[in-house]
C-alpha atoms as a PDB file:
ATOM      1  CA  UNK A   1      13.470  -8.569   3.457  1.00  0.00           C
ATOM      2  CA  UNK A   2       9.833  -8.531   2.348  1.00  0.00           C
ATOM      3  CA  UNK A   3      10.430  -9.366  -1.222  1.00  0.00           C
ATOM      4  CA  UNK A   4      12.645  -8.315  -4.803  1.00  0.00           C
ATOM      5  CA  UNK A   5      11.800  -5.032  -6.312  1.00  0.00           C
ATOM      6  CA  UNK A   6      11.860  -7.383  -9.300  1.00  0.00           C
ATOM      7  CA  UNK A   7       8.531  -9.157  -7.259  1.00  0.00           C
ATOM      8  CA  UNK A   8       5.812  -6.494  -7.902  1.00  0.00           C
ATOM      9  CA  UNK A   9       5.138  -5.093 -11.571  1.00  0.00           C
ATOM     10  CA  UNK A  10       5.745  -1.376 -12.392  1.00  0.00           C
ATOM     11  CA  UNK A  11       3.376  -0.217 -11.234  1.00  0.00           C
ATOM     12  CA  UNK A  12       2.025  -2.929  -8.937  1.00  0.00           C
ATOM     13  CA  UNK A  13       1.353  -3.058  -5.689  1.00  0.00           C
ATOM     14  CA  UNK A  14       1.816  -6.473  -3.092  1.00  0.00           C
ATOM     15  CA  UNK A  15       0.279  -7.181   0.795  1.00  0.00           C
ATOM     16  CA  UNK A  16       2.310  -8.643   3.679  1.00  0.00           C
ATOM     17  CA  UNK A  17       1.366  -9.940   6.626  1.00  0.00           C
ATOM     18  CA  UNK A  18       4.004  -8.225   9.045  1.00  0.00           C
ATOM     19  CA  UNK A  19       5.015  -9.365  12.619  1.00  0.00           C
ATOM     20  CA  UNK A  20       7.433  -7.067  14.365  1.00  0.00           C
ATOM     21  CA  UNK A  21       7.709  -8.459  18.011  1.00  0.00           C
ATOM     22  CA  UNK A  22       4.339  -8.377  19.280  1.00  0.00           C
ATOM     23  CA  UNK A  23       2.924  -6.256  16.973  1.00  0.00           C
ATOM     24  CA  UNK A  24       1.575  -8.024  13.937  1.00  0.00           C
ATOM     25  CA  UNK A  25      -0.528  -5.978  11.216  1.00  0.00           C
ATOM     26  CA  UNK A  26      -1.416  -5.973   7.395  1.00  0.00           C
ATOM     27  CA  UNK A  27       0.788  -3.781   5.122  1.00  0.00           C
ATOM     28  CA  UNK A  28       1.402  -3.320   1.447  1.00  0.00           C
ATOM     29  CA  UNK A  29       4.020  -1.845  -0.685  1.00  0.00           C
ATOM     30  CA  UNK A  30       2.963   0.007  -4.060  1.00  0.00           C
ATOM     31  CA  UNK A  31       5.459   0.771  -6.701  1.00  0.00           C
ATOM     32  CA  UNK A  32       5.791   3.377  -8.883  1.00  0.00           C
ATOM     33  CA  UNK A  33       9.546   2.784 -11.188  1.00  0.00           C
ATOM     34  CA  UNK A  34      12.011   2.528  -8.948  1.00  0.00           C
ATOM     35  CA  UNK A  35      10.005   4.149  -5.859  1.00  0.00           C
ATOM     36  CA  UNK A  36       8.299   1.964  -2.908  1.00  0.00           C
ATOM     37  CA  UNK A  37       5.935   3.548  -0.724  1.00  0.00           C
ATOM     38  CA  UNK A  38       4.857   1.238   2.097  1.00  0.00           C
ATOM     39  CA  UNK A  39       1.092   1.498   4.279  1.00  0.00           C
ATOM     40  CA  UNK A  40      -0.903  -0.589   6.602  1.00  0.00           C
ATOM     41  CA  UNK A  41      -3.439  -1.928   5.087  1.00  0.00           C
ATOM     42  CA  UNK A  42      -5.971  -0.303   6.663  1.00  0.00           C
ATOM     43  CA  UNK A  43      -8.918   2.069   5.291  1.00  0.00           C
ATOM     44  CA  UNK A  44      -8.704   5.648   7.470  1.00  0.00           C
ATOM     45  CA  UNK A  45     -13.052   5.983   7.088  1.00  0.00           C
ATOM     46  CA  UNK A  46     -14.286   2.315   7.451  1.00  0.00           C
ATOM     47  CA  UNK A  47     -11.265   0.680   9.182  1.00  0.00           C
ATOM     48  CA  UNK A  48     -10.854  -2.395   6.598  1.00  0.00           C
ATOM     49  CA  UNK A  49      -8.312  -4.089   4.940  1.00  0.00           C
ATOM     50  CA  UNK A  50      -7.886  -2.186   1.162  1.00  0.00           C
ATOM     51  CA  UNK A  51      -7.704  -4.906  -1.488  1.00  0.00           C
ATOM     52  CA  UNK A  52     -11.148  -6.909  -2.612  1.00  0.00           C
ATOM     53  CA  UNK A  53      -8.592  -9.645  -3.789  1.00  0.00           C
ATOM     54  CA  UNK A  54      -4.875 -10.474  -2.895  1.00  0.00           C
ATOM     55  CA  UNK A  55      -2.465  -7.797  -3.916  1.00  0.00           C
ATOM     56  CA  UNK A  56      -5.366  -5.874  -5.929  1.00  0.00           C
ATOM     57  CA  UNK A  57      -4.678  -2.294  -4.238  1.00  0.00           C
ATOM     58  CA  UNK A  58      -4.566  -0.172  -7.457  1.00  0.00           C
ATOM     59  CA  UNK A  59      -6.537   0.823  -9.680  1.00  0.00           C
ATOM     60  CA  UNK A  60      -6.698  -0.627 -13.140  1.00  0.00           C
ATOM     61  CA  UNK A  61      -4.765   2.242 -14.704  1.00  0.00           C
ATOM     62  CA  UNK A  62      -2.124   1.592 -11.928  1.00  0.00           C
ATOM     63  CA  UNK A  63      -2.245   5.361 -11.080  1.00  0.00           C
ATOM     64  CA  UNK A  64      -3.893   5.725  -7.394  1.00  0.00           C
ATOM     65  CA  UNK A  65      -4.632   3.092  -4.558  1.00  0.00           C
ATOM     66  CA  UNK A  66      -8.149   1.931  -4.290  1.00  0.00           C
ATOM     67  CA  UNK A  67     -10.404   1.148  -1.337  1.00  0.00           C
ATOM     68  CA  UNK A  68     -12.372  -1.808  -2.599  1.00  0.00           C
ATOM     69  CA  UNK A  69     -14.940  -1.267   0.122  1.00  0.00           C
ATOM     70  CA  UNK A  70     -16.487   1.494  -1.085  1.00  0.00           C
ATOM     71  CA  UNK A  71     -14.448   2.607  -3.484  1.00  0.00           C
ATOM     72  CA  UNK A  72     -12.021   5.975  -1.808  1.00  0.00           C
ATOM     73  CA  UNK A  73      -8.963   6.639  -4.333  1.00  0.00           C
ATOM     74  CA  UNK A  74      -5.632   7.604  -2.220  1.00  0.00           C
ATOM     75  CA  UNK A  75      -2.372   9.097  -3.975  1.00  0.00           C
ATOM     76  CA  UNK A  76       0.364   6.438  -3.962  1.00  0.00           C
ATOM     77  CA  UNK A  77       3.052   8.546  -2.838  1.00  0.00           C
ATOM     78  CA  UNK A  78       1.386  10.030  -0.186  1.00  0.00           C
ATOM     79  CA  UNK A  79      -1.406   8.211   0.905  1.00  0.00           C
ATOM     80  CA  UNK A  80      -3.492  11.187   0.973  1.00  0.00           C
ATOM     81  CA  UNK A  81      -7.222  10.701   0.308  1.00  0.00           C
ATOM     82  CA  UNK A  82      -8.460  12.346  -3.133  1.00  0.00           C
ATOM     83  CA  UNK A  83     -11.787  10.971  -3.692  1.00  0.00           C
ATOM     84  CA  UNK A  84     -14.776   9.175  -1.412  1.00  0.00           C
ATOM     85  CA  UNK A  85     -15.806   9.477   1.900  1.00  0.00           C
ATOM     86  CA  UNK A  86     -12.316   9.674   3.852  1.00  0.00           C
ATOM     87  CA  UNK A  87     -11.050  13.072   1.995  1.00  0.00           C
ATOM     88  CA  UNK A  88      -8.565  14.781   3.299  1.00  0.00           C
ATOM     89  CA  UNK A  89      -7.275  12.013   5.661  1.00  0.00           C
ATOM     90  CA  UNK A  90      -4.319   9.550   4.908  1.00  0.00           C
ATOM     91  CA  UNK A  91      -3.523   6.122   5.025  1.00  0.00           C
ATOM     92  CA  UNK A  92      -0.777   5.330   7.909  1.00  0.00           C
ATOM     93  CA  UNK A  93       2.531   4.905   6.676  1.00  0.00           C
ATOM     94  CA  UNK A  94       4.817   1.900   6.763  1.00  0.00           C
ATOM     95  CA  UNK A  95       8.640   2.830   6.221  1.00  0.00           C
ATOM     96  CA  UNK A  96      10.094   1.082   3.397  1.00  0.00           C
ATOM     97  CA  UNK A  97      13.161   1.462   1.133  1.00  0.00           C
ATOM     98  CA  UNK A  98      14.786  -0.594  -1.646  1.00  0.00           C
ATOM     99  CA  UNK A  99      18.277  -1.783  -0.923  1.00  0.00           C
ATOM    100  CA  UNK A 100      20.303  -3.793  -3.137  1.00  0.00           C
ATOM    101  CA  UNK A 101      17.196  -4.820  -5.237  1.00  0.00           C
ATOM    102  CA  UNK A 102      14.983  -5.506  -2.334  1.00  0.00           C
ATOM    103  CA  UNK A 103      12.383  -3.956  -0.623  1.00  0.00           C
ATOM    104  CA  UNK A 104      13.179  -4.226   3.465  1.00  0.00           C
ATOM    105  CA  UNK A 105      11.381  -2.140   6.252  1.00  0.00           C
ATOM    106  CA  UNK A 106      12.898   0.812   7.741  1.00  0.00           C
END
C-alpha cells in the first residue's frame, strides 16, 4: 500500500520513494475524483525529478502536472506532454489502482 485515497486532496497529487527488489526510483500518484494515475517522477526532456517542493506536481488550478524545471505542462491522465520543450513525448507510467480505499501498485 502506498497510502489512503483519503491521503491526497481532490485533486492533489503525492511522491513516493519506491523500492521494488533492486530497483528503487521516484514516483508520484495524481488524483483526479476517484481516479489515480501513477508516473515516475522523472521529466522526459531534462531528466529531473518534477516537483520544485514535496508533493507540488500540479499546477495551481489542479488541472495538468507541472515540470518545475522549466516549466512543461503534461495531461494527468495520460502523461502526454501539452506545452514546453518535451511536446509530444510522455511521462513513463507507474501502474496504480485504488482498492478498498487505498492506492497499491499494480
Amino acid at each position: 500500500m502506498l497510502c489512503a485515497l483519503a491521503d491526497i486532496a481532490d485533486p492533489g497529487a503525492r511522491g513516493f520513494v519506491f523500492r521494488e527488489g533492486e530497483a528503487l526510483f521516484l514516483g508520484f500518484v495524481a488524483r483526479v475524483e476517484d481516479e489515480v494515475y501513477g508516473y515516475v517522477d522523472r521529466c522526459p526532456h531534462a531528466g529531473l525529478p518534477l516537483a520544485p517542493l514535496p508533493n507540488q506536481y500540479l499546477t495551481r488550478e489542479g488541472d495538468l502536472i507541472l515540470c518545475g524545471s522549466h516549466g512543461a505542462l503534461f495531461r494527468i491522465g495520460s502523461g502526454q506532454c501539452v506545452a514546453g520543450p518535451c511536446a509530444g513525448a510522455s511521462l513513463w507510467p507507474w501502474p496504480v489502482k485504488v482498492a478498498d480505499g487505498k492506492i497499491v501498485t499494480c
